[in-house]
Protein backbone atom coordinates (compact mmCIF):
# COMPACT_ATOMS: atom_id res chain seq x y z
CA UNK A 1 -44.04 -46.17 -61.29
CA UNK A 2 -40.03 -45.17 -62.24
CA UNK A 3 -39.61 -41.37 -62.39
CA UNK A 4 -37.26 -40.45 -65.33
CA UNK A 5 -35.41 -36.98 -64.96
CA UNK A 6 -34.33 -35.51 -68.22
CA UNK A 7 -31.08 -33.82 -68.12
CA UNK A 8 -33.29 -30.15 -68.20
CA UNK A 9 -35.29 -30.86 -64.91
CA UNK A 10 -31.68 -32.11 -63.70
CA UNK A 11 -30.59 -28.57 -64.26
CA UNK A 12 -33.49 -27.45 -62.79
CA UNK A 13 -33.03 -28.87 -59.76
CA UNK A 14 -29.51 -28.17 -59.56
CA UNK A 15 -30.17 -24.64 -60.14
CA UNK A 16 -31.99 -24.68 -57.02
CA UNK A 17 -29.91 -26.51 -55.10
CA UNK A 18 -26.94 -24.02 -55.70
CA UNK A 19 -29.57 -20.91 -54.86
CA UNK A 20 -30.77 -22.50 -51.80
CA UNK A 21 -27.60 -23.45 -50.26
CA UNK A 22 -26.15 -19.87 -51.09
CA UNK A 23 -29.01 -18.02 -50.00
CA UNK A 24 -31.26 -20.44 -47.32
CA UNK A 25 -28.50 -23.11 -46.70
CA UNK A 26 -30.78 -24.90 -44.44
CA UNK A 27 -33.65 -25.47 -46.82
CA UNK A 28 -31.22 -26.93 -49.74
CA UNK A 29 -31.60 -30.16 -48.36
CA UNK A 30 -34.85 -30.74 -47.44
CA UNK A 31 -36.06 -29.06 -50.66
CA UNK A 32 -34.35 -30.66 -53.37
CA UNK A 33 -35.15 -34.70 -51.63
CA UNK A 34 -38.60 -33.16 -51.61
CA UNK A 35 -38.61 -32.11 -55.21
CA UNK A 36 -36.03 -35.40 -56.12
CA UNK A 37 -38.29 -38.09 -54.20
CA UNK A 38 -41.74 -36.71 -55.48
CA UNK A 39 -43.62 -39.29 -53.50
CA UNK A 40 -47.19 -38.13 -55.30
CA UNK A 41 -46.17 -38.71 -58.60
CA UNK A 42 -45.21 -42.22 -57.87
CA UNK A 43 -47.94 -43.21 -56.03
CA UNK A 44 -50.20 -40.38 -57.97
CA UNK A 45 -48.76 -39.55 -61.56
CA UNK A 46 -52.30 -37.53 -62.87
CA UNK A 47 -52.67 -35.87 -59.69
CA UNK A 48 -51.12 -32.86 -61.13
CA UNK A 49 -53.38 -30.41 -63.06
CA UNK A 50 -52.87 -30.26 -66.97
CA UNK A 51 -49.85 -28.72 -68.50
CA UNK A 52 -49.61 -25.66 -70.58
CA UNK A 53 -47.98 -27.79 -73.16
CA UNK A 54 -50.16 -31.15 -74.88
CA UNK A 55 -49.60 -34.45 -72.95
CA UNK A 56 -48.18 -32.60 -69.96
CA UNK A 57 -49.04 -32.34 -66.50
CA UNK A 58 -47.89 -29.81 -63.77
CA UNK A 59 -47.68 -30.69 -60.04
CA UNK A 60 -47.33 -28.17 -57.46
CA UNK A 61 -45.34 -29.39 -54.78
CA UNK A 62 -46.67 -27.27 -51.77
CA UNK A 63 -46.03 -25.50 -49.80
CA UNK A 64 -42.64 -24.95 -51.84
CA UNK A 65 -43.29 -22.54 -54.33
CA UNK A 66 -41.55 -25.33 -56.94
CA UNK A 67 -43.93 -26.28 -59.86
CA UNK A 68 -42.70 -29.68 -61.96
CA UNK A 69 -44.23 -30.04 -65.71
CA UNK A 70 -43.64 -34.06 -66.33
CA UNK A 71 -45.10 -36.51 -69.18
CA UNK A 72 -46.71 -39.77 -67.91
CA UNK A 73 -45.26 -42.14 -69.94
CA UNK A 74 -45.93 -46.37 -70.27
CA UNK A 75 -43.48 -47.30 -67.72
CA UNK A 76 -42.37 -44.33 -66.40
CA UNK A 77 -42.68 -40.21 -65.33
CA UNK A 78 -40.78 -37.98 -67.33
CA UNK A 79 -39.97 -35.27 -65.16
CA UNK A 80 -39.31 -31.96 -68.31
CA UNK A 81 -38.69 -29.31 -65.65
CA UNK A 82 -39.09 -27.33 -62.49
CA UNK A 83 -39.96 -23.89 -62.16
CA UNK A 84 -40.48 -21.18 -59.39
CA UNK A 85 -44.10 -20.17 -59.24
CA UNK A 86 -43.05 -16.67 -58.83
CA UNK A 87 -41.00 -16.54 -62.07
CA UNK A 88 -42.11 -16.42 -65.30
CA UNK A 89 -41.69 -19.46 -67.64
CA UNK A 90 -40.36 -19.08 -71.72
């Protein structure tokens, strides 16, 4: 199954790029392909436990303390965003 990132989860992820490689330079890498690749939701796309919003799901992609809502779609995984687990979502 094709994951789809919208251009929020894009930010996301960019967002955590720029914070990692400022403040843990060498986790940026590794953590971002991590979160980018998201082997389980290709292979796995209800694995993750149901989302706080109808028709989502949320995957927690431990041990990172990164937590991606997505939509399972026809064709495809709609990745909507990633969050820190520590932070508090709006």
């Amino acid at each position: 199954m094709r994951i789809r990132w919208t251009f929020a989860a894009a930010a996301d992820l960019e967002r955590i790029r720029d914070y990692l490689q400022e403040h843990e330079p060498h986790l940026a890498r590794p953590t971002v392909l991590k979160l980018y690749e998201g082997r389980s939701l290709k292979t796995m796309p209800r694995r993750g436990r149901v989302g706080r919003e109808e028709g989502t799901r949320e995957l927690v992609f431990a041990p990172l303390p990164y937590i991606a809502a997505y939509r399972v779609k026809e064709q495809a995984i709609e990745v909507l965003h990633i969050y820190h687990a520590a932070r508090e979502r709006s």
